[in-house]
C-alpha atoms as a PDB file:
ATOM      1  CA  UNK A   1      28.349  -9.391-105.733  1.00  0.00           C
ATOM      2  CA  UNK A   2      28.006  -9.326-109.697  1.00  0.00           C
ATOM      3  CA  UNK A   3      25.083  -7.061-111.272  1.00  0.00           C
ATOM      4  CA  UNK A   4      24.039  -7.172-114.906  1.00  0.00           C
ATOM      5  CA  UNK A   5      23.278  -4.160-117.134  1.00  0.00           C
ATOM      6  CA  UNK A   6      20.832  -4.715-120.233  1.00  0.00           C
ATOM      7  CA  UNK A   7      20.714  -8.287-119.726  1.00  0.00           C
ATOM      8  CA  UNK A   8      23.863  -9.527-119.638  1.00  0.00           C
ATOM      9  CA  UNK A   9      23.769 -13.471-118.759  1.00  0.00           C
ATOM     10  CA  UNK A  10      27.379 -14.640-117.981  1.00  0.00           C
ATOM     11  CA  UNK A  11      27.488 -12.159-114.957  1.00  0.00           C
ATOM     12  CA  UNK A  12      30.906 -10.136-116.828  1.00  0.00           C
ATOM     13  CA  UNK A  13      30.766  -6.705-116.773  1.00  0.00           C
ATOM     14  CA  UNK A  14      31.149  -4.327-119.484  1.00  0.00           C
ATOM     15  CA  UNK A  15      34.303  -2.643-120.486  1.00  0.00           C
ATOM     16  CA  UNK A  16      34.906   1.018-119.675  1.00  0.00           C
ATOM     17  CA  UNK A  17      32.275   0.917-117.159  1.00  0.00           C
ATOM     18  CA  UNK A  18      33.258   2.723-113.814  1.00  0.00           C
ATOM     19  CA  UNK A  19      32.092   2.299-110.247  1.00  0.00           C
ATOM     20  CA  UNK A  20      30.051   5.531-108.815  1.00  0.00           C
ATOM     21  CA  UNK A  21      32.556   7.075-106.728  1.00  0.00           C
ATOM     22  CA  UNK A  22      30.412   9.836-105.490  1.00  0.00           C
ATOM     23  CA  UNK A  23      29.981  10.681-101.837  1.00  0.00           C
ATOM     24  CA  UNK A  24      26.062  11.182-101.060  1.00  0.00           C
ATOM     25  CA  UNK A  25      26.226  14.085 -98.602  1.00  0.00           C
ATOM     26  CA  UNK A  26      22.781  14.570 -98.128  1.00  0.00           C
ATOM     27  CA  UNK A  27      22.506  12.582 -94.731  1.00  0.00           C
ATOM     28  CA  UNK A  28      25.662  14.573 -93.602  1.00  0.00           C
ATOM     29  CA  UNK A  29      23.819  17.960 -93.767  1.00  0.00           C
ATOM     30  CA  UNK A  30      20.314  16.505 -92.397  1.00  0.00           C
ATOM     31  CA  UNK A  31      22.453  15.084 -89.164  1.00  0.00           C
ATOM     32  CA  UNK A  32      24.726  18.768 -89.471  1.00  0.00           C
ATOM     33  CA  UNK A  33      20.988  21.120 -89.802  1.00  0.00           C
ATOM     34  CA  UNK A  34      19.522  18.984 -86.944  1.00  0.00           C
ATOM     35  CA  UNK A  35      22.822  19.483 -84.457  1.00  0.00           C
ATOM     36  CA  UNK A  36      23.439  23.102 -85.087  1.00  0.00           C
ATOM     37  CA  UNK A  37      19.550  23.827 -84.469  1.00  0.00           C
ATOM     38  CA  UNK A  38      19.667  21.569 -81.152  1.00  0.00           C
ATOM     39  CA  UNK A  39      22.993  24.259 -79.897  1.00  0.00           C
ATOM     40  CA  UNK A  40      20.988  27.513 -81.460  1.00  0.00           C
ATOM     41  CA  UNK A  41      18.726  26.290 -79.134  1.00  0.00           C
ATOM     42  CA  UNK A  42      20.110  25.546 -76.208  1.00  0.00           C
ATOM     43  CA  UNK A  43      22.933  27.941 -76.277  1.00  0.00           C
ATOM     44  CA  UNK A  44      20.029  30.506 -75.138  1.00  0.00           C
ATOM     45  CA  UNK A  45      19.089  28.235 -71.738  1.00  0.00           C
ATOM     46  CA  UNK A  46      23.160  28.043 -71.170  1.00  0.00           C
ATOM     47  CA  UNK A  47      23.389  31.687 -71.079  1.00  0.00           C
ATOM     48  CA  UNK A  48      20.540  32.765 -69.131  1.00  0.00           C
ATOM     49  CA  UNK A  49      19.547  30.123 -67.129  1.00  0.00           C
ATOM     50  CA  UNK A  50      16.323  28.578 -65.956  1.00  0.00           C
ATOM     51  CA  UNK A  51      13.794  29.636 -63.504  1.00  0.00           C
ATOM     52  CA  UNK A  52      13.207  27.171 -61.523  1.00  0.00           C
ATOM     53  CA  UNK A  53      10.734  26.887 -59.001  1.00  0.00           C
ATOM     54  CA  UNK A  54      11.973  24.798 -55.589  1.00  0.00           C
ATOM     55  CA  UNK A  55       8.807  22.437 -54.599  1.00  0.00           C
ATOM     56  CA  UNK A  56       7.646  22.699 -51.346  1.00  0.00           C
ATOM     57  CA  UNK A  57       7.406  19.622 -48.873  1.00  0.00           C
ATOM     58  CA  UNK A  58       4.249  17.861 -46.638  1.00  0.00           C
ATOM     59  CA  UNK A  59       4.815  19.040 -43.135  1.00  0.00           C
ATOM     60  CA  UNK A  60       6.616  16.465 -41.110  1.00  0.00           C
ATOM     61  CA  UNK A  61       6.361  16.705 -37.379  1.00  0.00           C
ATOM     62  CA  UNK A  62       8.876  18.374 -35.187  1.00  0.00           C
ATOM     63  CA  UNK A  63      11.809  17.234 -34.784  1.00  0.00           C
ATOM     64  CA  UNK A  64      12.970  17.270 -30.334  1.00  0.00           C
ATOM     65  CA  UNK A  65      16.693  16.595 -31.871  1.00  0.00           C
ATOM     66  CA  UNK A  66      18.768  19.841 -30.354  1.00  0.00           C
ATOM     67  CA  UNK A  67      21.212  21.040 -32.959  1.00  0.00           C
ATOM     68  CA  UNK A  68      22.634  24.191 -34.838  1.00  0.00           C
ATOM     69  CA  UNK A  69      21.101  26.547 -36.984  1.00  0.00           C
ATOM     70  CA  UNK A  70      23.350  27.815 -40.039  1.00  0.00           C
ATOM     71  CA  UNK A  71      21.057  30.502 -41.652  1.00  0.00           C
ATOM     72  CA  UNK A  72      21.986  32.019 -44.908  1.00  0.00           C
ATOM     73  CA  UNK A  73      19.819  34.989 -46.165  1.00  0.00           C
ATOM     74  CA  UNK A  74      18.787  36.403 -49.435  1.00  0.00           C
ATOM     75  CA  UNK A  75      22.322  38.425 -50.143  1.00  0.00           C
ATOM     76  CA  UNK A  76      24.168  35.035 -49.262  1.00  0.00           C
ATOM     77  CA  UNK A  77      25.665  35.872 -45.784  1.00  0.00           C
ATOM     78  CA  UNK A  78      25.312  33.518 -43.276  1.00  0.00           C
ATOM     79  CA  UNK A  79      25.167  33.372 -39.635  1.00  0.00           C
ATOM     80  CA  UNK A  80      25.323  30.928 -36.974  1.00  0.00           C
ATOM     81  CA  UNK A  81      23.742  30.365 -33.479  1.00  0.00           C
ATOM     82  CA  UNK A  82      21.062  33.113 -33.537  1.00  0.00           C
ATOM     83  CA  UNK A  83      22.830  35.937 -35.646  1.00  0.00           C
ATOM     84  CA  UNK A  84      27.003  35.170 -35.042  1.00  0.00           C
ATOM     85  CA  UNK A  85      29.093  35.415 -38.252  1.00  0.00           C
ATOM     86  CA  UNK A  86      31.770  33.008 -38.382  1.00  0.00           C
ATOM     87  CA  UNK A  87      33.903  32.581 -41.396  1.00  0.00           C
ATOM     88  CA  UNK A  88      33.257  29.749 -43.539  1.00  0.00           C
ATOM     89  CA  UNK A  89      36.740  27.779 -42.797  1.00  0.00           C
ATOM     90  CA  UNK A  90      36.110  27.997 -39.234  1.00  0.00           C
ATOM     91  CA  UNK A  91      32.551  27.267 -39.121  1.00  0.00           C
ATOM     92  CA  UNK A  92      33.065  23.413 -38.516  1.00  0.00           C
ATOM     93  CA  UNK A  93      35.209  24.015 -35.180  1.00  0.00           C
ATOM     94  CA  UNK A  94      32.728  26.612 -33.778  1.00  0.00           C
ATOM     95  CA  UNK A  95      29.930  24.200 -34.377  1.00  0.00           C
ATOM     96  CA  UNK A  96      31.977  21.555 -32.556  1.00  0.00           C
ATOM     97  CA  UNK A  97      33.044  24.132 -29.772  1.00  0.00           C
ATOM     98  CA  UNK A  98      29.537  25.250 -29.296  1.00  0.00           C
ATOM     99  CA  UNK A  99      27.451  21.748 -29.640  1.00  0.00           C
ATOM    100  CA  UNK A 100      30.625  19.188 -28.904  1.00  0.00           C
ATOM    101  CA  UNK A 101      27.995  16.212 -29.290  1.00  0.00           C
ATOM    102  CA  UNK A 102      26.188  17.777 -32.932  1.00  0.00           C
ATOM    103  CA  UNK A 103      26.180  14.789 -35.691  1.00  0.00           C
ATOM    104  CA  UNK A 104      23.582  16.867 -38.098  1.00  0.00           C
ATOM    105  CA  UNK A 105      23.482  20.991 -38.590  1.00  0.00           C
ATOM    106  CA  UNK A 106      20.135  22.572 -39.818  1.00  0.00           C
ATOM    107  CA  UNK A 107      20.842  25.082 -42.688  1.00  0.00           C
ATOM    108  CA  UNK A 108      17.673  27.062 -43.409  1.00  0.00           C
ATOM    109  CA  UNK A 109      18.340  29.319 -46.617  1.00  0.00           C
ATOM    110  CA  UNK A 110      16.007  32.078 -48.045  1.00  0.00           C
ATOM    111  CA  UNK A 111      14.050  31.483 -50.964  1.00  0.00           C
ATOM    112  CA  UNK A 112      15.748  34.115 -52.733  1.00  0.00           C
ATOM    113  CA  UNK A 113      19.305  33.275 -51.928  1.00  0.00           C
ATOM    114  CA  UNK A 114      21.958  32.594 -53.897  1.00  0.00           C
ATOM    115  CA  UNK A 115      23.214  29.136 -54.707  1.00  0.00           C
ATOM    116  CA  UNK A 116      26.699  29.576 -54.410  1.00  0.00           C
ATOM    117  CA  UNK A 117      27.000  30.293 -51.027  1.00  0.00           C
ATOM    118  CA  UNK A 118      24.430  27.498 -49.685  1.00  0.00           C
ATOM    119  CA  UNK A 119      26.653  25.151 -51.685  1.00  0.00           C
ATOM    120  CA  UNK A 120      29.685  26.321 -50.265  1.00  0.00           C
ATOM    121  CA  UNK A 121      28.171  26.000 -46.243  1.00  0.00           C
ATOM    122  CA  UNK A 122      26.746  22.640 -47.473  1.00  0.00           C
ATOM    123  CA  UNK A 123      30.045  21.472 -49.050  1.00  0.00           C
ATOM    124  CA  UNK A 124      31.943  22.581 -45.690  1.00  0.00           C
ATOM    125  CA  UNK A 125      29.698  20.975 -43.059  1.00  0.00           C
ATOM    126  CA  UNK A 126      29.873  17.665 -45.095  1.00  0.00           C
ATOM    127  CA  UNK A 127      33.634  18.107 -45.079  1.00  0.00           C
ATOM    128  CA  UNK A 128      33.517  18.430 -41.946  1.00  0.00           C
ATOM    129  CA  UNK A 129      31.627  15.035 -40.649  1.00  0.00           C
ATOM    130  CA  UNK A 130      28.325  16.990 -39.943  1.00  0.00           C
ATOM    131  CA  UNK A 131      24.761  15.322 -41.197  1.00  0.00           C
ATOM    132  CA  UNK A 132      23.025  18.352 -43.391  1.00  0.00           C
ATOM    133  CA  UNK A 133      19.212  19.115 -42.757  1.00  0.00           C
ATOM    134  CA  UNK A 134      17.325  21.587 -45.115  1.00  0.00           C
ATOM    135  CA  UNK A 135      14.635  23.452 -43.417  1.00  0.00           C
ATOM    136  CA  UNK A 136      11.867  23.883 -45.433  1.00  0.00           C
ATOM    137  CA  UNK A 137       8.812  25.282 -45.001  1.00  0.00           C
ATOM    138  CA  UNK A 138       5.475  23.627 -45.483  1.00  0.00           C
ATOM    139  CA  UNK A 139       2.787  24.015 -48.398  1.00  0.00           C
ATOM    140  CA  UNK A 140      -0.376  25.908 -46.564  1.00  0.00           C
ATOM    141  CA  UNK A 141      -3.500  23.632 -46.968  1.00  0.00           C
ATOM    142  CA  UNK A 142      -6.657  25.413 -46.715  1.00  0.00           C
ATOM    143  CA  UNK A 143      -9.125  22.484 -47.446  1.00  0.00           C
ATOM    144  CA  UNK A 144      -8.919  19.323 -45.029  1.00  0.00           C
ATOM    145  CA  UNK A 145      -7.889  16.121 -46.422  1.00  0.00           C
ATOM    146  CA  UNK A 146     -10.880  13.882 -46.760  1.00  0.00           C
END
């Protein structure tokens, strides 16, 4: 595409005229300023972590289904069966020994636990075949539902 400086009409250009060959780097540093302000930002939520506040449920009715109870307190140890420990890789086989017809465990967790080890007892029942229920516990209404 030809331009024209001071009215040129046959569309040449003039001689010794260069093209600009500078690099605008003002859009460079806008999109550079805006990224590192996004990672000063988050950088803080990576290293502490959020609080996060589990929601509670609607109460359901009870379930007549008769199956085992993995319960995992507040320090992250778990039991089994009404208070037995069993180790983690073995935990599968003792559920089978104990309820040889169980498709589904119930693991009820503290509020306060730890994550890791509900993962881990979640992770190792589903390797294991076994349908997962979280007990939870309902949210206390005080006014009735109109």
């Amino acid at each position: 595409m030809g331009m024209s400086v001071n009215g040129g009409g046959s569309g040449s250009r003039r001689r010794g005229s260069t093209a600009l060959s500078e690099i605008n780097v003002t859009p460079f540093v806008d999109v550079v300023l805006v990224l590192l302000i996004i990672f000063m930002l988050t950088a803080h939520v990576m290293e502490y972590g959020l609080e996060v506040d589990v929601p509670q449920v609607r109460y359901v009715q009870n379930t007549t289904q008769d199956m085992p109870v993995v319960t995992i307190d507040k320090t992250g140890d778990y039991t089994f069966a009404n208070g037995i420990r069993v180790n983690i890789n073995d935990l599968v086989t003792a559920i089978h020994n104990r309820y040889p017809l169980a498709k589904g465990v119930y693991v009820q967790a503290d509020k306060d636990a730890i994550w890791d080890p509900i993962a881990q007892v979640v992770a190792e029942l589903g390797h294991g075949k076994l349908q997962v229920y979280m007990v939870t516990k309902a949210v206390e209404t005080t006014a009735k539902r109109r």
